[in-house]
Protein backbone atom coordinates (compact mmCIF):
# COMPACT_ATOMS: atom_id res chain seq x y z
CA UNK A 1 85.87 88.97 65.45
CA UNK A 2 88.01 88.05 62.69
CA UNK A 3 89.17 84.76 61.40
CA UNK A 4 93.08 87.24 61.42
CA UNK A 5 92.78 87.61 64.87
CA UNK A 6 92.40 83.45 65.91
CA UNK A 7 94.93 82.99 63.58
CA UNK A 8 97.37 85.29 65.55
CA UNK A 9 95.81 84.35 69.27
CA UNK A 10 96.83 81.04 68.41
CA UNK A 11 99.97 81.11 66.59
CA UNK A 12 98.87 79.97 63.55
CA UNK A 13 98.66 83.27 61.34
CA UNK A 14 101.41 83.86 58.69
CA UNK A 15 104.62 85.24 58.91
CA UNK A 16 106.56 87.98 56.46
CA UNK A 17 108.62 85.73 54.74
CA UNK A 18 110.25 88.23 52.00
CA UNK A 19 113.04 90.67 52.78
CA UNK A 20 115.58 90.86 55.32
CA UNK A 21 114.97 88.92 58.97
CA UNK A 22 112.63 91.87 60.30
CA UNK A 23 113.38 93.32 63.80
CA UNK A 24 109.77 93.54 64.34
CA UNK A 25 107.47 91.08 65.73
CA UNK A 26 104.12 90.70 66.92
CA UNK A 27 104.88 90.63 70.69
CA UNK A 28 106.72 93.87 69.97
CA UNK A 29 103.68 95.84 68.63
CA UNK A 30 101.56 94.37 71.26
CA UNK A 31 103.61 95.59 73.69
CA UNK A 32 104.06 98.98 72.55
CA UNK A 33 99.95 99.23 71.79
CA UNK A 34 99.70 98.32 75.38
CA UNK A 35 102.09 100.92 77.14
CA UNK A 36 100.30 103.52 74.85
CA UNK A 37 96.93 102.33 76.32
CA UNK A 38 98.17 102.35 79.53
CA UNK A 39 99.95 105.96 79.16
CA UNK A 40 96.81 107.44 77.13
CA UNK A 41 94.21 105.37 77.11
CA UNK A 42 92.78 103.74 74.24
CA UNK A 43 91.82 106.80 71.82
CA UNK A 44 95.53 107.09 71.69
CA UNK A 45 95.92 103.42 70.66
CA UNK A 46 96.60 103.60 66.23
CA UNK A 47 98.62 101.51 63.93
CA UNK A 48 100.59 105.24 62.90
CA UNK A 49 101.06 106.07 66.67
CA UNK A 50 101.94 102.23 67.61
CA UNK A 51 104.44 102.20 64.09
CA UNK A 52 105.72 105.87 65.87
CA UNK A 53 106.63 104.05 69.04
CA UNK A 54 108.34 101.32 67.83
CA UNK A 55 110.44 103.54 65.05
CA UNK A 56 108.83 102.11 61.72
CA UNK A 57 106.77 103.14 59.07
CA UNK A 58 102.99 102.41 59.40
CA UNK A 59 102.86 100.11 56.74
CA UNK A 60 105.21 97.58 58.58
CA UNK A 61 102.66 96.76 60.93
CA UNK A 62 100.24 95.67 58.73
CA UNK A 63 102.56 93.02 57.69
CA UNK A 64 102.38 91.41 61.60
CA UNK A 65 99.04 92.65 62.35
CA UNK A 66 95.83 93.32 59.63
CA UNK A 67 94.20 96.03 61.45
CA UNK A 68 93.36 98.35 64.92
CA UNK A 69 90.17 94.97 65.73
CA UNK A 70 93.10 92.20 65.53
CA UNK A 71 95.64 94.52 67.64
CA UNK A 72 92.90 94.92 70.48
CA UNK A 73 91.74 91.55 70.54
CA UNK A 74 95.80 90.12 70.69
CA UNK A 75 95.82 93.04 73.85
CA UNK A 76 92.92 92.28 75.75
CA UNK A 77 94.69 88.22 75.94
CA UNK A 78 97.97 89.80 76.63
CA UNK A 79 96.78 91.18 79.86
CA UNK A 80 94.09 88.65 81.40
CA UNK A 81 97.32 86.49 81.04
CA UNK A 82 99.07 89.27 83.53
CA UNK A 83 98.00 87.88 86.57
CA UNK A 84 98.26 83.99 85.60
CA UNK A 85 100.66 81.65 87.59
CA UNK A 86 102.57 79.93 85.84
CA UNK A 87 102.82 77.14 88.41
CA UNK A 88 99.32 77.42 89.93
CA UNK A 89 98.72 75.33 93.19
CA UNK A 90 96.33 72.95 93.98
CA UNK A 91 92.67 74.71 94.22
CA UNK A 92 91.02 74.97 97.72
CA UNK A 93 88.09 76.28 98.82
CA UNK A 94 85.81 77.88 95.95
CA UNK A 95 85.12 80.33 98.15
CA UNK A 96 89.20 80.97 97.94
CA UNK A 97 89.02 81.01 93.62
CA UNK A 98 85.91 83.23 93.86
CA UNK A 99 87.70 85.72 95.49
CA UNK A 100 90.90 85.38 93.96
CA UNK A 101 88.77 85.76 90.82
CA UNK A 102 87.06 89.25 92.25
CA UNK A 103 89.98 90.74 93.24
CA UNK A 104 92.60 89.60 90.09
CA UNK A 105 89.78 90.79 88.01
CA UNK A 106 89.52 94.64 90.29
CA UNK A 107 93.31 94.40 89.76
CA UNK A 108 93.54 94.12 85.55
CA UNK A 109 91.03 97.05 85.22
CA UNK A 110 93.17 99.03 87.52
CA UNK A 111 96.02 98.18 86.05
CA UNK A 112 94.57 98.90 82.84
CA UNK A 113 91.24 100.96 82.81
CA UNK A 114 91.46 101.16 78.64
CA UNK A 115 90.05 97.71 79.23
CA UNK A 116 86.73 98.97 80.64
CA UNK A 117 86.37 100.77 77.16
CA UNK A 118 86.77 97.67 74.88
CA UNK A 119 83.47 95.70 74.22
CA UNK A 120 83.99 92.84 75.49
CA UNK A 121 80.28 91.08 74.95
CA UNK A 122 81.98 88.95 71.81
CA UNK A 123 85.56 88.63 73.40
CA UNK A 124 87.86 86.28 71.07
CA UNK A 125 88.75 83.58 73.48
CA UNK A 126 92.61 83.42 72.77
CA UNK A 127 94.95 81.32 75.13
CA UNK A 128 95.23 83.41 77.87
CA UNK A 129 91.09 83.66 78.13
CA UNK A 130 91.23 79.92 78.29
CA UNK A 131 93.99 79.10 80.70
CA UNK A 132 92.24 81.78 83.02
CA UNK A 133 88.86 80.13 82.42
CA UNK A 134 90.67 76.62 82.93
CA UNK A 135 92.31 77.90 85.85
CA UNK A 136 89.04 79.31 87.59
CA UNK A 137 87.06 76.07 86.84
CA UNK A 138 89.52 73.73 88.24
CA UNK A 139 88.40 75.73 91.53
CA UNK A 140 84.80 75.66 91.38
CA UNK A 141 84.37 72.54 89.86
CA UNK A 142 86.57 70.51 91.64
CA UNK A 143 87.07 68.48 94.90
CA UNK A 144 86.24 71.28 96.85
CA UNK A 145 83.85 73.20 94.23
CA UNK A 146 80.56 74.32 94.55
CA UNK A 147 78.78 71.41 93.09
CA UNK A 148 76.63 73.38 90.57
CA UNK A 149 75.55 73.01 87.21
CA UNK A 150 77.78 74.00 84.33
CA UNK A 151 75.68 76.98 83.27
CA UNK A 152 74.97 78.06 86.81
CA UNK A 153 79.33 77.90 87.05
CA UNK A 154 79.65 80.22 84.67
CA UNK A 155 77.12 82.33 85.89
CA UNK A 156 79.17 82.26 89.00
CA UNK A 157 82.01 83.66 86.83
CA UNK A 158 79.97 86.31 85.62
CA UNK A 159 78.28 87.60 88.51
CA UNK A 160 81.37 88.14 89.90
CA UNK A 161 83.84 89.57 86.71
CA UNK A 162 80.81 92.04 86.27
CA UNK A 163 81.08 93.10 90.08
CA UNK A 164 84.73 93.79 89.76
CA UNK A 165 84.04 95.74 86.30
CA UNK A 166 81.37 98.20 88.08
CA UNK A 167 83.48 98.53 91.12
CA UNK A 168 86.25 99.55 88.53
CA UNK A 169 84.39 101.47 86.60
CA UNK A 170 83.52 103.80 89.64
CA UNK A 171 86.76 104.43 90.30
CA UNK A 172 87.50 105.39 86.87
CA UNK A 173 84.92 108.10 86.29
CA UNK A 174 86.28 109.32 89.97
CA UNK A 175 89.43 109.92 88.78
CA UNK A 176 88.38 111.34 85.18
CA UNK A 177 86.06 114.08 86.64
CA UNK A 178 88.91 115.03 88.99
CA UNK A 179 91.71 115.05 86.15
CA UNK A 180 88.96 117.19 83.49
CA UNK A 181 87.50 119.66 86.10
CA UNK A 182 90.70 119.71 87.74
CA UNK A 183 88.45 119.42 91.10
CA UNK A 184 89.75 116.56 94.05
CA UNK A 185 86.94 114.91 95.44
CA UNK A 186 87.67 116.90 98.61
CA UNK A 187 87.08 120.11 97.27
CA UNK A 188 84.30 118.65 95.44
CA UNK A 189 82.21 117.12 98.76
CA UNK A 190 83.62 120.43 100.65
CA UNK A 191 81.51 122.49 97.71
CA UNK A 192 78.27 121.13 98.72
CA UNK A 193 78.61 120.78 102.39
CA UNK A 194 76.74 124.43 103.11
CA UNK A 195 74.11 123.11 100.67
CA UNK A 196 73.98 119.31 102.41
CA UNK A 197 73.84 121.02 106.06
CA UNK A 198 71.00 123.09 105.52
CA UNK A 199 69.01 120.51 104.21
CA UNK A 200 69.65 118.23 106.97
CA UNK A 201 68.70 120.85 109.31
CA UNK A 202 65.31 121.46 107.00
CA UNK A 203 63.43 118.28 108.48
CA UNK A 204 62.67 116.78 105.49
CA UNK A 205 65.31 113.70 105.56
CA UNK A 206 65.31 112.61 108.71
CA UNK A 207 67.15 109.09 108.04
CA UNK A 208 69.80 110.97 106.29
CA UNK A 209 70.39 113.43 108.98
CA UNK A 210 70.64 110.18 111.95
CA UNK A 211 73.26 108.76 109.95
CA UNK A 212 76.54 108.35 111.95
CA UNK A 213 79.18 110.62 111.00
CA UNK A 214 81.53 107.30 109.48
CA UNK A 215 79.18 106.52 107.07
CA UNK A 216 80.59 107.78 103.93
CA UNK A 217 84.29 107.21 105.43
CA UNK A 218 86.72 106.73 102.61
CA UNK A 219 88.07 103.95 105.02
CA UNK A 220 85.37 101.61 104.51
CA UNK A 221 86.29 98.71 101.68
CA UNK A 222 83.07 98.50 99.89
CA UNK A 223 84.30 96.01 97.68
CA UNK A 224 85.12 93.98 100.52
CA UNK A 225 81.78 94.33 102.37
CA UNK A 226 79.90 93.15 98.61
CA UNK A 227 82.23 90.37 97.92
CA UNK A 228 82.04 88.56 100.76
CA UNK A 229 78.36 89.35 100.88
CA UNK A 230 78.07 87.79 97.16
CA UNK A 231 80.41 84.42 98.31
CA UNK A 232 77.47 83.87 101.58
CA UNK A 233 74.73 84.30 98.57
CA UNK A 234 76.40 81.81 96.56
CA UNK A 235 77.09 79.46 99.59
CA UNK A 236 73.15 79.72 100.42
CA UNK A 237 72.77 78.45 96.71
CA UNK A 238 75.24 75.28 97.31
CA UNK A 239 74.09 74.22 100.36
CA UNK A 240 70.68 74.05 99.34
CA UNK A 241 71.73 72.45 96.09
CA UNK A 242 73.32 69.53 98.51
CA UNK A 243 70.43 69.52 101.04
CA UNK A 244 68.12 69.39 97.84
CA UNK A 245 66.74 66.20 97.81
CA UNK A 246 66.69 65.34 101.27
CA UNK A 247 64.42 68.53 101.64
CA UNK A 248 62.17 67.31 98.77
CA UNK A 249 61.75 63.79 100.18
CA UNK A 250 60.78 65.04 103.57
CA UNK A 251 58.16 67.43 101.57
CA UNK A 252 56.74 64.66 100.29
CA UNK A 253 56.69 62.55 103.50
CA UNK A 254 54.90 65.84 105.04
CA UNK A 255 52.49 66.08 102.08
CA UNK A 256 51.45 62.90 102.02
C-alpha cells in the first residue's frame, strides 16, 4: 500500500497542472488497464501496454498514476463498485444480504478472474470497498440482522467472500487447463472412463461403484447446495445467540 494510491482512491492526489488541458485522465487509464485485464489477464496489465491502448507515450501515465501497485489498487475499487446500486433498497432478511453478498461476489470474479490473481490480504479500502462494506452491514446489522458481535459480522463477511473466491477459483483453473491442453472437460472425463470402469468393476471401492449415475451431473448447482447450507449454519449460530441466556439460566436452575 502506498500513501499515492489513498491519495488517488480518494480524490485527493495531485493533478498535472503544466502544459496544455491533457486529454488523459485517471478514469481513462483505469479503464483501459481494466479491459486489458479482462481481455488478457493481468500479466498483460503494464503502464507501456496501458500508455499503447490509450495512444500516449508511457511517460504520460506516470503523470496520473505513480506506478503498476497504485494502478491495481485504483482497479480492484473500480470493479467491487460494479455491482453497487446506486439507489439500494431497504435491507431485509440477512439471510437475503448474505446471499446477495455470495452470489455478487461469484459474479465480480467471473466477470473478472484477473481479480483472483491480485493479493488481496492488505486490500486498500478505497470508496467503493467501503460503500460495499456499508452496504452489506446495513443488512446484517440492522432491524432484521443477525444480532452478532461486530467481529463475528465480519467473520460472516469473510466466510462467505472466501466461499465465492474458491468456488471461482475452480472454475478458473477449469477453463485454463482446457484453453492450454486444448482438452474440453468432455474429452478429458471420456479419457479416463476405460480406466474408472475397470476399477469399479475391481471390488476395491465399493461406495464409489453404488453411487447413482447423477452424481457428478454438471446440472447440479454446487454453489447453491453450500450456500444455503452455510446461511442454516449461520442461522444455528443466531438463534442460539438469542436463546443464549434463557438456556444459561435454566442451566443453572437445573444445576442447582
Amino acid at each position: 500500500m502506498t500513501k499515492s494510491s489513498l491519495d488517488l482512491l480518494w480524490g485527493t492526489g495531485d493533478r498535472p497542472s503544466r502544459g496544455p488541458k491533457p486529454g488523459l485522465t485517471v478514469d481513462r487509464i483505469v479503464t483501459a488497464a481494466i479491459g486489458l485485464a479482462d481481455a488478457e489477464g493481468l500479466d498483460a496489465v503494464s503502464m507501456r501496454r496501458v500508455a499503447n491502448e490509450l495512444g500516449v507515450g508511457t511517460m504520460s501515465l506516470y503523470r496520473y498514476v505513480p506506478g503498476k501497485t497504485e494502478l491495481l489498487d485504483l482497479m480492484h475499487d473500480r470493479v467491487q463498485g460494479e455491482a453497487l446500486p446506486d439507489d439500494p433498497p431497504p435491507p431485509t432478511h440477512w439471510r437475503d444480504t448474505v446471499t446477495a453478498l455470495a452470489r455478487t461476489t461469484l459474479d465480480l470474479y467471473r466477470a473478472h478472474p484477473w481479480l483472483l490473481r491480485v493479493n488481496q490480504a492488505r486490500s486498500v479500502l478505497g470508496p467503493s470497498a467501503l460503500r460495499g462494506l456499508e452496504l452489506c452491514l446495513a443488512g446484517l446489522k440492522g432491524p432484521h440482522g443477525m444480532g452478532l458481535s461486530d467481529p463475528e459480522t465480519i467473520s460472516v463477511i469473510i466466510t462467505v467472500q472466501g466461499y465465492a473466491a474458491g468456488t471461482a477459483r475452480m472454475e478458473l483453473q477449469a477453463s485454463e487447463a482446457a484453453r492450454e491442453t486444448g482438452i474440453g472437460d468432455d474429452a478429458f472425463w471420456e479419457a479416463q472412463r476405460p480406466y474408472l470402469e475397470r476399477a469399479m468393476l475391481s471390488g476395491d471401492y465399493p461406495l464409489m461403484a453404488a453411487l447413482a449415475d447423477d452424481t457428478f451431473s454438471r446440472e447440479t448447482d454446487h454453489f447453491a447446495f453450500g450456500l444455503e447450507r452455510l446461511l442454516d449454519g449461520f442461522e444455528t449460530l443466531v438463534d442460539r445467540r438469542r436463546k443464549g441466556p434463557v438456556d444459561e439460566e435454566k442451566k443453572g436452575v437445573s444445576g442447582a
